[in-house]
N, C-alpha and C. Protein backbone atom coordinates (compact mmCIF):
# COMPACT_ATOMS: atom_id res chain seq x y z
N UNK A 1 14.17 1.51 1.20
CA UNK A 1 12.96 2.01 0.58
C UNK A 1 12.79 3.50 0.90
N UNK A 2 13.14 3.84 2.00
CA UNK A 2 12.55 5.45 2.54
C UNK A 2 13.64 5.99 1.97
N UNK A 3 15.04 5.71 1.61
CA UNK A 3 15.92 6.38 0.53
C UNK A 3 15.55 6.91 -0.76
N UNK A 4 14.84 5.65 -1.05
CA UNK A 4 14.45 5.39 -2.59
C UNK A 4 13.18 6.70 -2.67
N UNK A 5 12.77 6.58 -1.08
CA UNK A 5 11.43 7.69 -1.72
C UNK A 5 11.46 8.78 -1.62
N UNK A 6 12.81 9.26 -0.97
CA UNK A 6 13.25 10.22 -0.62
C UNK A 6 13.82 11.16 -2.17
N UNK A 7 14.48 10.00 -2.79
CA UNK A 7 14.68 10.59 -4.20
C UNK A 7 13.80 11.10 -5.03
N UNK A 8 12.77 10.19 -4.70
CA UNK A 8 11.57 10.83 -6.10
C UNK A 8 11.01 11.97 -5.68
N UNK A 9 11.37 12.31 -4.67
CA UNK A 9 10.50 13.91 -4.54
C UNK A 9 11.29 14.85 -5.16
N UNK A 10 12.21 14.31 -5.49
CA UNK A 10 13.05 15.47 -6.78
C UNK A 10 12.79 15.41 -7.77
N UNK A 11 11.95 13.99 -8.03
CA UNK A 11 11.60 14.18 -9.57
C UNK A 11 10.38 14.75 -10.15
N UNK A 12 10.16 14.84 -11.23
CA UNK A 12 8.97 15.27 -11.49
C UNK A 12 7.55 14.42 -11.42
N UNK A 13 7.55 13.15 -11.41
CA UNK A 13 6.75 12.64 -11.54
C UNK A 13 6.90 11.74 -10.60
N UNK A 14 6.08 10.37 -10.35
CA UNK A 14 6.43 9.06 -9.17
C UNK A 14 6.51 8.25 -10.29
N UNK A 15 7.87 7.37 -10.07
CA UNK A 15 7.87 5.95 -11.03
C UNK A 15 6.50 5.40 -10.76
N UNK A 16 6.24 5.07 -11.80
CA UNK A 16 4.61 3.86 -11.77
C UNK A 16 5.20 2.82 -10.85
N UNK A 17 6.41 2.01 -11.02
CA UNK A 17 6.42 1.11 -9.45
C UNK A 17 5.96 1.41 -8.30
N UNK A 18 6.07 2.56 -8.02
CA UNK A 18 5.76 2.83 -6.53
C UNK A 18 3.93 2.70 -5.84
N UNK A 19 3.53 3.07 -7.57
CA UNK A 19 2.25 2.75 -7.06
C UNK A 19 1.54 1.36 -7.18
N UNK A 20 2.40 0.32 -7.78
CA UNK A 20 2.24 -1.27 -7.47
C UNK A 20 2.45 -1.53 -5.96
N UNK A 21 3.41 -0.59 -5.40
CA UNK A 21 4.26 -0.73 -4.36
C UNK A 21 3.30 -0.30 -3.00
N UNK A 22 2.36 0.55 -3.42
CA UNK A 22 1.73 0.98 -2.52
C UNK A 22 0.54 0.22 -2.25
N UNK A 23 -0.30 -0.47 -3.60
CA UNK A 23 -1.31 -1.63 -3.43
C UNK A 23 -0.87 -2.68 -2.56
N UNK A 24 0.54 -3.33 -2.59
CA UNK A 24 1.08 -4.18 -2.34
C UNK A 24 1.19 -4.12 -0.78
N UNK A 25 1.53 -2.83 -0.16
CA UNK A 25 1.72 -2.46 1.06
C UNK A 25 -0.21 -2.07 1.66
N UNK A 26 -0.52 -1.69 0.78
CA UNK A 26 -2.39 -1.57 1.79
C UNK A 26 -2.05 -2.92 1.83
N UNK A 27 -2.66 -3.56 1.03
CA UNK A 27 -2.78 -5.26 0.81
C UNK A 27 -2.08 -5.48 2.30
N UNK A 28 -0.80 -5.78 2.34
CA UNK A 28 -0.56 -6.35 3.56
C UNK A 28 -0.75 -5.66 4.81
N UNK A 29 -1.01 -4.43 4.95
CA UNK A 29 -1.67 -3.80 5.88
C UNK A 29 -2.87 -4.40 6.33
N UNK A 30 -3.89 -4.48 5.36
CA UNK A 30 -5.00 -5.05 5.56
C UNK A 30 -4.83 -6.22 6.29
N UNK A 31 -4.66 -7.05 5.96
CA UNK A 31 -4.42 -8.74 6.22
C UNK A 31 -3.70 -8.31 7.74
N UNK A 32 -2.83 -7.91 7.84
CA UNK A 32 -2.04 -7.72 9.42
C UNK A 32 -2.83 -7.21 10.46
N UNK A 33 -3.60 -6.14 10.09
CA UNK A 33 -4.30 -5.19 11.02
C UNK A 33 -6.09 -5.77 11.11
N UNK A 34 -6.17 -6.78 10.15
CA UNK A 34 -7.91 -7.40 10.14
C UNK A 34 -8.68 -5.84 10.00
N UNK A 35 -8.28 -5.52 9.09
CA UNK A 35 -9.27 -4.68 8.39
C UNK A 35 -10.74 -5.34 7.93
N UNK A 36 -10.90 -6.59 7.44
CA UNK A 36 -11.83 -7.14 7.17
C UNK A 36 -13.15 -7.03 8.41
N UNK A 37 -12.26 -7.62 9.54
CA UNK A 37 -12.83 -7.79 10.50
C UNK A 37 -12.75 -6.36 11.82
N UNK A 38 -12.90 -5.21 11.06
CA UNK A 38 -13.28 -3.96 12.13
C UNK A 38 -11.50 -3.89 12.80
N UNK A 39 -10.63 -4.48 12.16
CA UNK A 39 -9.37 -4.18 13.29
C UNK A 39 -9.25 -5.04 14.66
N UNK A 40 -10.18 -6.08 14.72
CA UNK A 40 -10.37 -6.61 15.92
C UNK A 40 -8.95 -7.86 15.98
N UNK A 41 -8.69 -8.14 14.94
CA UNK A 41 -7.49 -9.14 15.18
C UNK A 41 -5.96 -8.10 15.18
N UNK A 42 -5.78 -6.77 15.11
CA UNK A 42 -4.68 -5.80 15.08
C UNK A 42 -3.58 -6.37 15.78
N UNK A 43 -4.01 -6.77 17.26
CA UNK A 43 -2.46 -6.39 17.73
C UNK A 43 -2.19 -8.28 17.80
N UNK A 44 -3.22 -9.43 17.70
CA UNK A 44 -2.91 -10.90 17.55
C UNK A 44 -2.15 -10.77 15.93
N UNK A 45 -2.42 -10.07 15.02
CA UNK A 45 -1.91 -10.05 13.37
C UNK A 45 -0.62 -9.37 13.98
N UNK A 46 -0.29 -8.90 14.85
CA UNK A 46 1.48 -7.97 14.50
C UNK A 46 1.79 -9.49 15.22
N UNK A 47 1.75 -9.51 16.10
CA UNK A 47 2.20 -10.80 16.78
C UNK A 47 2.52 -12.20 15.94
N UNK A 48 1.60 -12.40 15.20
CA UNK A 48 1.26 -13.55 14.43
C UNK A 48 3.12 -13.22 13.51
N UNK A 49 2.84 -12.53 13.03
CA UNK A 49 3.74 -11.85 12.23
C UNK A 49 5.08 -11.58 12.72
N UNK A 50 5.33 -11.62 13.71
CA UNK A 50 6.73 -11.48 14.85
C UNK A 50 6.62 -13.13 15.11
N UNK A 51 5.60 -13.41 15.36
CA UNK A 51 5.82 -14.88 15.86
C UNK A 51 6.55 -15.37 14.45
N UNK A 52 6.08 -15.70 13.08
CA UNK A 52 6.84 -16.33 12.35
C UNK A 52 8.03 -16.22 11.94
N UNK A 53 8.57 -14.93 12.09
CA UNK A 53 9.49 -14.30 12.16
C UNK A 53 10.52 -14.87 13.34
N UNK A 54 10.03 -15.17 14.50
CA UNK A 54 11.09 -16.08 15.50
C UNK A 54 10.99 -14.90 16.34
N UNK A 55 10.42 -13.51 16.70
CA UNK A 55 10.74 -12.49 17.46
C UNK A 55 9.98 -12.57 18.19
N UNK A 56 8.71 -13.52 18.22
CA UNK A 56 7.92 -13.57 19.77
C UNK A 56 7.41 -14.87 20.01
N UNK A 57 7.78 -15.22 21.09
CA UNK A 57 7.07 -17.10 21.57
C UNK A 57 5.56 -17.43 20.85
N UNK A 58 4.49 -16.55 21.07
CA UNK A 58 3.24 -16.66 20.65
C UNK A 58 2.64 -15.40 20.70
N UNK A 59 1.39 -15.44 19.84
CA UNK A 59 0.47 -14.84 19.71
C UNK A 59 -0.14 -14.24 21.01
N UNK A 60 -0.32 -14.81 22.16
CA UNK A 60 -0.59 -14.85 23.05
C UNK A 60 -0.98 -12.67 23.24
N UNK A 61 -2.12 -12.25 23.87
CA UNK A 61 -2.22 -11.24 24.12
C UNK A 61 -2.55 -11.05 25.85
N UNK A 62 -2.48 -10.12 26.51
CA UNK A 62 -3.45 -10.00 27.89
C UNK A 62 -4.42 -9.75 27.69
N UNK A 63 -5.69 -9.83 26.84
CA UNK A 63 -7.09 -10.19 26.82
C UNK A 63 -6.88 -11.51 25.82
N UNK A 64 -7.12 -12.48 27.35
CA UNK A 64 -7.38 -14.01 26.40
C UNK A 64 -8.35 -14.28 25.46
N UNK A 65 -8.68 -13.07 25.37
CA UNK A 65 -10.01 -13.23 23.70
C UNK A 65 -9.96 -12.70 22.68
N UNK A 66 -8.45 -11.86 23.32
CA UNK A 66 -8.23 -11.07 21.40
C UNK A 66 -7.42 -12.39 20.81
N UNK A 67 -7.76 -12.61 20.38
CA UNK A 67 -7.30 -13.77 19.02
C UNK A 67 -7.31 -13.12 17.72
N UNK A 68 -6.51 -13.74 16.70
CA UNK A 68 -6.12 -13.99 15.20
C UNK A 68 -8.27 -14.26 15.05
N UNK A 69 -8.53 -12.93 14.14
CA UNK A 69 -9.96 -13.47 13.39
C UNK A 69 -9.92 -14.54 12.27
N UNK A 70 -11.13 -15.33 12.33
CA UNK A 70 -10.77 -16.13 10.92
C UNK A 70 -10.70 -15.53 9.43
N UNK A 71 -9.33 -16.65 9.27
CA UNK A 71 -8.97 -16.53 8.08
C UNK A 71 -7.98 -15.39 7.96
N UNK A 72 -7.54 -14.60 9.30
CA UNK A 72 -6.14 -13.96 8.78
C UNK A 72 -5.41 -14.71 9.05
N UNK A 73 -5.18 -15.63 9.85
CA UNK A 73 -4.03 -16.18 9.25
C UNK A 73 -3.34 -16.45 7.83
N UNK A 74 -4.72 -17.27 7.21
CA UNK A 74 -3.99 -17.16 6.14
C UNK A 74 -3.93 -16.01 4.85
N UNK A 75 -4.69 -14.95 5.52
CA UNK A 75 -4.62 -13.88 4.85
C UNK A 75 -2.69 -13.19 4.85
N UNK A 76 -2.47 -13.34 5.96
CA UNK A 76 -0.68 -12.75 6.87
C UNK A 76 -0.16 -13.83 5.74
N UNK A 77 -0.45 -15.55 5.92
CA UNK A 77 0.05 -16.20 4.78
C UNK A 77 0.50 -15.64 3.43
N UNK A 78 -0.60 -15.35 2.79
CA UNK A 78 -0.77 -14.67 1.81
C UNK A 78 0.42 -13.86 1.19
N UNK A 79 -0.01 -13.22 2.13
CA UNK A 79 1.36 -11.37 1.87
C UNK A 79 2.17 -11.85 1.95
N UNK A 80 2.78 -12.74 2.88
CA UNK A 80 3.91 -12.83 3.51
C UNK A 80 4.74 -13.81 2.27
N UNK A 81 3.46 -14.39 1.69
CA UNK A 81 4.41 -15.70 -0.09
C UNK A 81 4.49 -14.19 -0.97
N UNK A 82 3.94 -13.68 -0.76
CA UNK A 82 4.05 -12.38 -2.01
C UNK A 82 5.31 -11.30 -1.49
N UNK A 83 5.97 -11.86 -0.63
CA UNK A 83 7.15 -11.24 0.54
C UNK A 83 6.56 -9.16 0.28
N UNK A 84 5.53 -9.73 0.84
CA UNK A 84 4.64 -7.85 1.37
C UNK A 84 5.39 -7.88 2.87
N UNK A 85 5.80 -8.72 3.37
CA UNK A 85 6.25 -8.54 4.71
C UNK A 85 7.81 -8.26 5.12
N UNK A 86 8.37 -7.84 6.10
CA UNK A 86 9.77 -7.89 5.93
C UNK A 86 10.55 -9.06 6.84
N UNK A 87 9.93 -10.23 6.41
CA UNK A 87 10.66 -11.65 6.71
C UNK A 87 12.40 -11.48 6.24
N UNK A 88 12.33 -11.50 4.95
CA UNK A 88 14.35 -11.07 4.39
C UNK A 88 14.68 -10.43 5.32
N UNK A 89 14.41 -9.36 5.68
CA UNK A 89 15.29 -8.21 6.13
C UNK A 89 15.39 -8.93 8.14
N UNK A 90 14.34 -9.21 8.38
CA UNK A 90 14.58 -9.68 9.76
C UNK A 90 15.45 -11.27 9.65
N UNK A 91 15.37 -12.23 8.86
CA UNK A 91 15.56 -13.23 8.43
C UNK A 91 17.69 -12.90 8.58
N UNK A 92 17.51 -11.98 8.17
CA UNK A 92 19.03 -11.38 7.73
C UNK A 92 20.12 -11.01 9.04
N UNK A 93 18.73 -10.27 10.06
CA UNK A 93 19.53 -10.06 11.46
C UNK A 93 19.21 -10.28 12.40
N UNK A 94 18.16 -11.60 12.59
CA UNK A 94 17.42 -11.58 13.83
C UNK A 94 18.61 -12.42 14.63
N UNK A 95 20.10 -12.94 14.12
CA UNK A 95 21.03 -13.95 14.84
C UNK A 95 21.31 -12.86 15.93
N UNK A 96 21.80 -11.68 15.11
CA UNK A 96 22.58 -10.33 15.48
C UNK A 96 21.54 -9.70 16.92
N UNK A 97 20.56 -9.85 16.48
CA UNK A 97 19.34 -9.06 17.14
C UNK A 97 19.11 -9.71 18.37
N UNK A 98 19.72 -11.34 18.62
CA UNK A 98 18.79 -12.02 19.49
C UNK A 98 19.72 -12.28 20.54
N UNK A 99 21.32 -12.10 19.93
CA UNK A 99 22.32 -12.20 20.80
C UNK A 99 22.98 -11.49 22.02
């Protein structure tokens, strides 16, 4: 992707994809970081998100009260069926990564 965007600054204009591309990316920003909820679920949403991914045991934080706010979970759900997330790409080398 950072190839791809690297090219269009030569061009004259931005392909209109990119700006689907960029809704698509707030969107899952949002949902990951609990924008809804003041940012208070931030660093349980990266986790959540590594956790399904297989890259971390749990959610688990050192303040036993930052938790996942309701309903991101299935907000991270969400993005993640609309593949806003990079499940493929870790999916692809986490054998390589873990060995």
């Amino acid at each position: 992707m950072l190839d791809q965007i690297k090219r269009c600054r030569c061009e004259a204009r931005i392909p209109i994809e990119w700006l689907s591309r960029n809704v698509l990316l707030t969107d899952a920003n949002a949902a990951i970081f609990d924008v809804a909820h003041d940012f208070s679920g931030c660093i349980p949403g990266v986790h959540e998100v590594l956790r399904r991914q297989g890259l971390l045991p749990s959610v688990r934080c050192l303040d036993p009260d930052e938790v996942l706010s309701p309903g991101q979970a299935d907000e991270i759900t969400r993005v993640s069926a609309q593949q806003q997330t990079d499940d493929h790409f870790v999916a692809k080398h986490i054998d390589r990564w873990l060995s």
